[in-house]
Every structure is written in C-alpha cells, then in structure tokens.
Protein backbone atom coordinates (compact mmCIF):
# COMPACT_ATOMS: atom_id res chain seq x y z
CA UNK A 1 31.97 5.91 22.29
CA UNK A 2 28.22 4.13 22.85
CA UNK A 3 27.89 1.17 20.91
CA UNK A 4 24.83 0.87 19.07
CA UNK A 5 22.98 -2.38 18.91
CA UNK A 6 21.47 -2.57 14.91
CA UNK A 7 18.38 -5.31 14.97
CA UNK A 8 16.02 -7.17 12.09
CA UNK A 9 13.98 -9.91 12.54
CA UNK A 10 12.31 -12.50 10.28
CA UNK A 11 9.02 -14.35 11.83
CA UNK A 12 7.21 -17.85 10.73
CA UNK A 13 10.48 -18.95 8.60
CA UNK A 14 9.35 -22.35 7.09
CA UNK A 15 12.56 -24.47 8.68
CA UNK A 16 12.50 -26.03 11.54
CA UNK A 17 14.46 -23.63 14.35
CA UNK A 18 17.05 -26.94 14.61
CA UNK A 19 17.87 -27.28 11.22
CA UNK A 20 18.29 -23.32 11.08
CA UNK A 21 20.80 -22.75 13.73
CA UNK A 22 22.67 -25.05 11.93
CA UNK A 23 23.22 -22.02 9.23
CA UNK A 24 23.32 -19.59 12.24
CA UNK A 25 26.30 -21.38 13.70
CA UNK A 26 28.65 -20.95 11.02
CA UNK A 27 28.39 -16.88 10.34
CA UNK A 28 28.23 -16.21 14.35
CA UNK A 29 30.53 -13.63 15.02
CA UNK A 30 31.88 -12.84 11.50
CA UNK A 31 32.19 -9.80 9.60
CA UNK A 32 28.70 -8.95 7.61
CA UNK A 33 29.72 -9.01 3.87
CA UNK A 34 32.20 -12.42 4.74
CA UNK A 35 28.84 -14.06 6.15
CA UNK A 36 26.95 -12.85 3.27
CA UNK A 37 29.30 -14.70 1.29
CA UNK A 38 29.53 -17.90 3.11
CA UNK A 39 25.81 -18.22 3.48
CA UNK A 40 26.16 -17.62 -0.81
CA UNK A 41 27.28 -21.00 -0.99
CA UNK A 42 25.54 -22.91 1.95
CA UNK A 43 23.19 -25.74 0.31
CA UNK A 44 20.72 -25.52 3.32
CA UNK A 45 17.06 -24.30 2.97
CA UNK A 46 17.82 -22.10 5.82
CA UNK A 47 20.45 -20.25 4.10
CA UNK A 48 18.36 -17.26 1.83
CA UNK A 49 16.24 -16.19 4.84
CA UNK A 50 18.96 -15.60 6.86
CA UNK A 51 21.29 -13.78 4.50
CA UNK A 52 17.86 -11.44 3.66
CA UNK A 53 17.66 -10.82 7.29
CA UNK A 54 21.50 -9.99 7.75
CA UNK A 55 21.05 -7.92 4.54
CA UNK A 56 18.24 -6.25 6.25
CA UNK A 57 20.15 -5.40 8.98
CA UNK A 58 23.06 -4.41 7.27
CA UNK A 59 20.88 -1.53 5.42
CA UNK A 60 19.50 -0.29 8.48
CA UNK A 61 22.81 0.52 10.09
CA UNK A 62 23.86 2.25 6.94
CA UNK A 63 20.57 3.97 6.23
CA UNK A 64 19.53 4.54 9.66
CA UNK A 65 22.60 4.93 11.58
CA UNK A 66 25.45 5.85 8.61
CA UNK A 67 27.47 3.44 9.53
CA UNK A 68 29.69 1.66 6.86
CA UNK A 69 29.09 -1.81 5.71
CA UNK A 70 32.77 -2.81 6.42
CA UNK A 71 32.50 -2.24 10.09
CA UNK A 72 30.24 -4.17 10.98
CA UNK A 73 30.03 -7.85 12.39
CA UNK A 74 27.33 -10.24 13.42
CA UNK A 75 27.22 -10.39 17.34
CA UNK A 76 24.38 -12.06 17.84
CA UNK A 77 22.06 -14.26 15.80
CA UNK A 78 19.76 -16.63 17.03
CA UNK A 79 17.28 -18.84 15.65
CA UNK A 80 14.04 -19.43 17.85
CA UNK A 81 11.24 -21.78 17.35
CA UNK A 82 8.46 -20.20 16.09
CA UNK A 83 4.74 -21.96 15.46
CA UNK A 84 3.99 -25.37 14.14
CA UNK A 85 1.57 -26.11 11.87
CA UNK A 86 -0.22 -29.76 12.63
CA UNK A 87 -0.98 -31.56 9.40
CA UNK A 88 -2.62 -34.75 9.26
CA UNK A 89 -2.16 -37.76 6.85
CA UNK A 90 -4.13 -40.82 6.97
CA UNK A 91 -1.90 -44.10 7.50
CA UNK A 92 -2.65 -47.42 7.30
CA UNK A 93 -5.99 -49.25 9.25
CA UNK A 94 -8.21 -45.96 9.52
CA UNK A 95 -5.35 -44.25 11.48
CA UNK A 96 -4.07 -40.73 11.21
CA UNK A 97 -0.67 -39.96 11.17
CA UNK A 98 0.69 -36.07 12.57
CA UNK A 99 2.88 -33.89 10.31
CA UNK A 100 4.12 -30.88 12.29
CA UNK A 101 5.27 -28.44 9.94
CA UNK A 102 7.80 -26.37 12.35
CA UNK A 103 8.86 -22.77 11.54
CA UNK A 104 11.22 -20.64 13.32
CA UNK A 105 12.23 -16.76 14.23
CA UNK A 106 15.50 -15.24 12.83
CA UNK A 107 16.67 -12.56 15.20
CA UNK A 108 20.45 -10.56 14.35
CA UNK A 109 22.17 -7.83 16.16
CA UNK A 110 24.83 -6.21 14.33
CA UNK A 111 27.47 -4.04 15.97
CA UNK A 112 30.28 -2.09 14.41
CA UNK A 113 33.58 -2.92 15.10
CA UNK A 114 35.83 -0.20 17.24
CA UNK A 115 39.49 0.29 16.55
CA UNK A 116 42.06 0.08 18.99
C-alpha cells in the first residue's frame, strides 16, 4: 500500500513563528480529531489558525482522497517564519523606536494510519 502524503498550508499568520511552534509542539504526531480537541482548549493566539489549517487538511483527505477522518494523524507540522512587518514608534529625545510585527507559515502533512 502507497502512503499518501495529505498537505494545507496557511501563509502571513499574525504570531510570531516562536510563539507558534509552541502550539505545534503539543498536537505533533497525534491523531487529527484528538488535536482538534486539544488545540479547543489551548489559550494561545496561535491556537485557531492552526486547528483551521488541520481542519483544512483533514477535508482534503476525505474529499479528495476518501479517506476517513479517524485514520488519520498529524505527521508533520511545522511552523516557519514568515515576513515581518517594521513599525516605527517615536520614543523619547526625537528617537524612533522599531516594532517588528513577525508572522509565520503553518505547513501540516497528514497521513493515514495502516493497520498491522
């Protein structure tokens, strides 16, 4: 049997690519729907993007592939750095102080799981 690599991606996430993996690290290798359900309850900023893209990928093995839901686990997710945005605030004495506003890409690969 081939195993089939399912993929979705999320670009220019507004968190920082640190603060996301974070999230990542915690649903890394589990079953879909029980990382769904952990990242339910996660009180991170990073946590809704990445359940949408897991959800994303989710449907496309079922609509594109037929696979079911239940076979599936996570086996790789990764959170990249994507662009930063470079804000400036003015500071004290006529001097500027940098924000970077970081953002981050959100890449999953599902796979189903085989029975032995």
């Amino acid at each position: 049997m081939m195993v089939q690599d399912i993929r979705a991606e999320a670009h220019q996430i507004s968190v920082s690519a640190q603060k996301a993996r974070l999230v990542v690290d915690m649903v890394r290798g589990k079953d879909v729907m029980e990382a769904l359900d952990i990242l339910k309850f996660v009180s991170k900023k990073a946590a809704p993007p990445i359940s949408k893209v897991i959800a994303s990928a989710m449907a496309n093995a079922e609509n594109n592939f037929g696979l079911n839901r239940y076979d599936l686990y996570i086996h790789r997710i990764t959170a990249d750095e994507g662009a930063t945005r470079k804000w400036r605030r003015f500071g004290a004495r006529g001097r500027v102080k940098p924000w970077l506003r970081r953002s981050s890409h959100i890449s999953v690969v599902l796979r189903e799981r085989e029975e032995i």
